[in-house]
N, C-alpha and C. Protein backbone atom coordinates (compact mmCIF):
# COMPACT_ATOMS: atom_id res chain seq x y z
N UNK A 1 -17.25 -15.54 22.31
CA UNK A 1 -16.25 -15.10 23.26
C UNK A 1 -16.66 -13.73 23.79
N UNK A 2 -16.82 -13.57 25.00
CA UNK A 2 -17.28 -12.54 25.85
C UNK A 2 -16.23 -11.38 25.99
N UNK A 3 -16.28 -9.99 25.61
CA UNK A 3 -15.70 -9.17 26.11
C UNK A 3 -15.38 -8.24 27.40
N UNK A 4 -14.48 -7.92 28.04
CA UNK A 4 -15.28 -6.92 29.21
C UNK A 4 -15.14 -5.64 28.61
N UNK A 5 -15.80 -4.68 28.62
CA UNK A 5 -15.75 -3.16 28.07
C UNK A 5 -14.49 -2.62 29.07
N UNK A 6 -13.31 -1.98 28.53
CA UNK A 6 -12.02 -1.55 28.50
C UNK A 6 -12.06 -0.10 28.55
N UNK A 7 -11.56 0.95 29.15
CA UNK A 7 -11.75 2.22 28.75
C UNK A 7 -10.48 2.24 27.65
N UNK A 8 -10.87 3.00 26.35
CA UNK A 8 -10.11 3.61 25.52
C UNK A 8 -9.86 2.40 24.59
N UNK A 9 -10.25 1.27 24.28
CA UNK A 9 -10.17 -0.05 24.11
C UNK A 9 -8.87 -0.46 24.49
N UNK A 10 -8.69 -0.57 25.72
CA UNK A 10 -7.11 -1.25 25.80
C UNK A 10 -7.13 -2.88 25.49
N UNK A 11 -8.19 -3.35 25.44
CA UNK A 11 -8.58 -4.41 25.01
C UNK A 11 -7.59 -5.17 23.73
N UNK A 12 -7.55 -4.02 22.81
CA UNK A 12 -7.22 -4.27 21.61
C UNK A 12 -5.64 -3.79 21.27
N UNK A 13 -4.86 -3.13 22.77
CA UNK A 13 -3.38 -2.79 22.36
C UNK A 13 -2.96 -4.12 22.45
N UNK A 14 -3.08 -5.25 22.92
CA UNK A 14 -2.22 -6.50 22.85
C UNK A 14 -2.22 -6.98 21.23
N UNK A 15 -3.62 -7.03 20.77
CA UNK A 15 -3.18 -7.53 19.32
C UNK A 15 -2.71 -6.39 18.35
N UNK A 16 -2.82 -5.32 18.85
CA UNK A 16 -1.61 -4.25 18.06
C UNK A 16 -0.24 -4.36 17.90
N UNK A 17 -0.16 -4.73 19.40
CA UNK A 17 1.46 -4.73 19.59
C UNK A 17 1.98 -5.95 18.76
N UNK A 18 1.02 -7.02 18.97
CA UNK A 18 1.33 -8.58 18.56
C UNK A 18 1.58 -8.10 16.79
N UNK A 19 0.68 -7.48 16.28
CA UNK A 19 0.95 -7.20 14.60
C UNK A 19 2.14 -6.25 14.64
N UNK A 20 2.49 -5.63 15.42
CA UNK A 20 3.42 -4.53 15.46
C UNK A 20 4.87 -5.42 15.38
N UNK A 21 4.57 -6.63 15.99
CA UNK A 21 6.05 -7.46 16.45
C UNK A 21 6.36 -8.25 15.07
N UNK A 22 5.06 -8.47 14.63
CA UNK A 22 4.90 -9.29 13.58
C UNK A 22 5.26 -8.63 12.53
N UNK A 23 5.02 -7.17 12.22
CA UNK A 23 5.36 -6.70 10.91
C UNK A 23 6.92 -6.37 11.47
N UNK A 24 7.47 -6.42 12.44
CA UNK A 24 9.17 -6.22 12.87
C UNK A 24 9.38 -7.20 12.26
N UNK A 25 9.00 -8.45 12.41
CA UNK A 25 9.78 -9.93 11.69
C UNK A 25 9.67 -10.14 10.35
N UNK A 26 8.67 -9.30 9.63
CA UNK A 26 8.65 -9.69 8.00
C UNK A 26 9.52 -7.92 7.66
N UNK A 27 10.08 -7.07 8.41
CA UNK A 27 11.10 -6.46 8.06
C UNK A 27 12.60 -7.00 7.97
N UNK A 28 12.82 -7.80 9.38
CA UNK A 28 13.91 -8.66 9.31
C UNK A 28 13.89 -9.89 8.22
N UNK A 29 12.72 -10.28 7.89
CA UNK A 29 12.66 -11.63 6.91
C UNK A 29 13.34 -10.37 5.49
N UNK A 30 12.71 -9.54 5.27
CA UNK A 30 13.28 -8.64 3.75
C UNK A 30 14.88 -8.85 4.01
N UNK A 31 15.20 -7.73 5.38
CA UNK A 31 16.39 -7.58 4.94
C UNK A 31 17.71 -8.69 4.97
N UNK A 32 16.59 -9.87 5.60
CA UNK A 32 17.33 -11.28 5.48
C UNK A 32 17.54 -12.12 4.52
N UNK A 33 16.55 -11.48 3.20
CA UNK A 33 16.69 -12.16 1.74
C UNK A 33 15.63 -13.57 2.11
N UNK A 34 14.78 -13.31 2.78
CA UNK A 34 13.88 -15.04 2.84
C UNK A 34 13.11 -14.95 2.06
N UNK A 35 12.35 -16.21 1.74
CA UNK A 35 11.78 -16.51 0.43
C UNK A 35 10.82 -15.53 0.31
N UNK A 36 10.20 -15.35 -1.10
CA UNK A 36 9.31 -14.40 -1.04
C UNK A 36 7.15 -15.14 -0.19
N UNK A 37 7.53 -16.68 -0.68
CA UNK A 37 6.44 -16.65 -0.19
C UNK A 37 6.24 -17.00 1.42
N UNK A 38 7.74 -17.04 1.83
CA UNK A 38 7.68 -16.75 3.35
C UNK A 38 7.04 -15.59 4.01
N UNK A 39 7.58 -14.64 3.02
CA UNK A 39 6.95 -12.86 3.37
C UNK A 39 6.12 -12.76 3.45
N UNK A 40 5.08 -13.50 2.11
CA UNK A 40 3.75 -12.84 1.67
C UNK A 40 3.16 -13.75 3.20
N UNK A 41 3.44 -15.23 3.42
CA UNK A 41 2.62 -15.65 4.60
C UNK A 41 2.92 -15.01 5.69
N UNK A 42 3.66 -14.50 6.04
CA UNK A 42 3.34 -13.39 7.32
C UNK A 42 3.08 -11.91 7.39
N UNK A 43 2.97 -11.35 6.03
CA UNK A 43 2.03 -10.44 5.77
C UNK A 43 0.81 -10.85 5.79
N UNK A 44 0.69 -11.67 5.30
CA UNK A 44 -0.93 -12.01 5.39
C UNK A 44 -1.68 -12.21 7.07
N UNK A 45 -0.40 -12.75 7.86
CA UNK A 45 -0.78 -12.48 9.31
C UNK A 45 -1.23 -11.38 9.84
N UNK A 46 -0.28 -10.79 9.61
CA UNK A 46 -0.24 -9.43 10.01
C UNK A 46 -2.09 -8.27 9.48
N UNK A 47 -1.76 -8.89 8.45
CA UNK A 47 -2.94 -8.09 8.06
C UNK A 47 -4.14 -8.87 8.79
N UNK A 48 -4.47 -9.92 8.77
CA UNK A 48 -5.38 -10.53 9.79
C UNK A 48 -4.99 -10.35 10.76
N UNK A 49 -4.39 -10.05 11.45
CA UNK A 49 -4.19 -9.44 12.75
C UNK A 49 -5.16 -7.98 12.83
N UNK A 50 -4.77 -7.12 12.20
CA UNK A 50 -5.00 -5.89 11.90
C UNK A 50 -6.53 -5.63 11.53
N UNK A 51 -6.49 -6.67 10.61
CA UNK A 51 -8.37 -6.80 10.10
C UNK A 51 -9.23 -7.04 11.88
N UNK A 52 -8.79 -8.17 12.10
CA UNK A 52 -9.32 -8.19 13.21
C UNK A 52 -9.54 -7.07 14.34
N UNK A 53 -8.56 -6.43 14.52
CA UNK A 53 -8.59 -5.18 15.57
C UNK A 53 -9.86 -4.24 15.02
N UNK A 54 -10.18 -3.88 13.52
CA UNK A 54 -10.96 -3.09 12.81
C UNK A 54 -12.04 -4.11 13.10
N UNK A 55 -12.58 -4.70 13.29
CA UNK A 55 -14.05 -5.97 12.99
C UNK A 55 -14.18 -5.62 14.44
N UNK A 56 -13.23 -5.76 15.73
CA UNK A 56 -13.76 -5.78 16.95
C UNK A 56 -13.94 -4.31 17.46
N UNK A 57 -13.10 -3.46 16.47
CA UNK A 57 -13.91 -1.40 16.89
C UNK A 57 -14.82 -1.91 16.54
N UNK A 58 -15.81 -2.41 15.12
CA UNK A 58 -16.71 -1.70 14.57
C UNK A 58 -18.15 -2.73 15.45
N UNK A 59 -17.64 -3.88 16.00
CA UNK A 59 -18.33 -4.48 16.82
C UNK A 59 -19.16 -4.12 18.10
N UNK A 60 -17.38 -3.58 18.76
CA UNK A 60 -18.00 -2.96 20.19
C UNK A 60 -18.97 -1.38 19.86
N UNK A 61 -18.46 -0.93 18.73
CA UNK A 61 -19.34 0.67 18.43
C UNK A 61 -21.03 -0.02 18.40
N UNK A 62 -21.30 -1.39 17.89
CA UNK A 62 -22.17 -1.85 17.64
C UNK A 62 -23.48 -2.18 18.59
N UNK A 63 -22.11 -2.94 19.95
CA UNK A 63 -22.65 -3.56 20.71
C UNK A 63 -22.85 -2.49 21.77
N UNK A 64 -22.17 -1.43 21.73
CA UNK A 64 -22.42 -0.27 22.66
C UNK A 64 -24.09 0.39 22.37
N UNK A 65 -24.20 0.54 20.99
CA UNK A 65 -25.76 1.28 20.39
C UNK A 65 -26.85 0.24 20.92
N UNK A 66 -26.75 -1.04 20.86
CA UNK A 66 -27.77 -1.58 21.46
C UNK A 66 -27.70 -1.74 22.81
N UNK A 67 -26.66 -2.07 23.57
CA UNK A 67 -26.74 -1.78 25.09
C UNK A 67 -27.85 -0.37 25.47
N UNK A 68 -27.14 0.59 24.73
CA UNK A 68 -27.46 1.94 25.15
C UNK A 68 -28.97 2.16 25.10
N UNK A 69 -29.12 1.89 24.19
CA UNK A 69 -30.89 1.18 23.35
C UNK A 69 -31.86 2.82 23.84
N UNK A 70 -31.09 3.50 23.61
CA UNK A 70 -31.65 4.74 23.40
C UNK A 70 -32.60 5.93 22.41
N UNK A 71 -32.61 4.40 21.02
CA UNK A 71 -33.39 5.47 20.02
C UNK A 71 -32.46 5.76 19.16
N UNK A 72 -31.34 6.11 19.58
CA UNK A 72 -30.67 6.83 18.08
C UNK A 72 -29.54 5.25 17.71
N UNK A 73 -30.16 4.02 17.18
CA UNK A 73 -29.51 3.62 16.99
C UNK A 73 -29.00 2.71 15.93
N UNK A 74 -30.42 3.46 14.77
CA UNK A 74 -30.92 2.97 13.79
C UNK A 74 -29.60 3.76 12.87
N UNK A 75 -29.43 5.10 13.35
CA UNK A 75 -28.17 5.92 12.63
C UNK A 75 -27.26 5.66 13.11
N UNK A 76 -26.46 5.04 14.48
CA UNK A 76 -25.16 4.71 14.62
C UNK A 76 -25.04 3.08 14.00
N UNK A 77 -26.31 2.35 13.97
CA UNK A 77 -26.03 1.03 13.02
C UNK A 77 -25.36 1.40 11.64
N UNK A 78 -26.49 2.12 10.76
CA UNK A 78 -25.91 3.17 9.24
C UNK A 78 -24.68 3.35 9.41
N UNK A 79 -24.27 4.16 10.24
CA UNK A 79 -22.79 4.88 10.22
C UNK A 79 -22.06 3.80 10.20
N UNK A 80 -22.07 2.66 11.37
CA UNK A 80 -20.94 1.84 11.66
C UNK A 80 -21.39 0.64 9.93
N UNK A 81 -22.56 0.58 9.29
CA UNK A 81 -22.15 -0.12 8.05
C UNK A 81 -21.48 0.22 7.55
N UNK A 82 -21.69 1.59 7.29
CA UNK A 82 -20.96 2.25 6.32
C UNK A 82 -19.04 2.27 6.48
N UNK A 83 -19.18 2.61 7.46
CA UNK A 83 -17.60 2.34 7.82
C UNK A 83 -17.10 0.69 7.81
N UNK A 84 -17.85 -0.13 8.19
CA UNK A 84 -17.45 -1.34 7.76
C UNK A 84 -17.32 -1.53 6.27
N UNK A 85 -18.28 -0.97 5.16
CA UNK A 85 -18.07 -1.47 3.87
C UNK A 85 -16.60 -0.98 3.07
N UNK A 86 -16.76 0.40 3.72
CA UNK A 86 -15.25 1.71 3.38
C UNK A 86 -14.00 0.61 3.90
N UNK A 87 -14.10 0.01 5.11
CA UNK A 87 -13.17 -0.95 6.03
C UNK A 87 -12.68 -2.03 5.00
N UNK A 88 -14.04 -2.80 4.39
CA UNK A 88 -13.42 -4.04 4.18
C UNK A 88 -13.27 -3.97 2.26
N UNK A 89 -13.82 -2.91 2.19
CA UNK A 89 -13.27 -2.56 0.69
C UNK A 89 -11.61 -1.86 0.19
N UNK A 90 -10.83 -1.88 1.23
CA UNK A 90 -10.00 -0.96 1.40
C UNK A 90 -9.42 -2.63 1.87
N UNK A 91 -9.58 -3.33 3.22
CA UNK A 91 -9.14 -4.48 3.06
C UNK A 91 -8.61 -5.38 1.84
N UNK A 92 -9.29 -5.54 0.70
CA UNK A 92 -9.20 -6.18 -0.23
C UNK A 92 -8.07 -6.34 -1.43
């Protein structure tokens, strides 16, 4: 799936907002008393929602260093692993 480059990633406020709406409804599910493993399955949305927004920064930072293909991009690859491993260890 093809992206178009967004200034500021606005790309990625729709699935913000979409987890934003989503964690509104597993606030109303609490204070509605619904089951608990109703909760945990739309937390778990939510957080895949969220995971996803983090996978497509660390993508486009990715896909920007090789576009750019300038040489320094052996250290913005490093950096962006590194922040992916910090990312998805913290995910877990």
């Amino acid at each position: 799936m093809a992206t178009t480059a967004q200034p500021d990633g606005a790309h990625l406020v729709p699935r913000l907002k979409r987890a934003e709406g989503q964690l509104r409804g597993v606030q109303r599910m609490v204070e509605e008393g619904a089951a608990p493993e109703e909760i945990l399955a739309q937390l778990a949305a939510v957080k895949a929602a969220v995971d996803r927004v983090g996978l497509q920064l660390l993508t486009q930072s990715l896909r920007t260093c090789v576009e750019d293909d300038d040489g320094s991009c052996a250290e913005q690859f490093e950096d962006a692993m590194a922040t992916f491993l910090r990312y998805t260890t913290l995910a877990r």
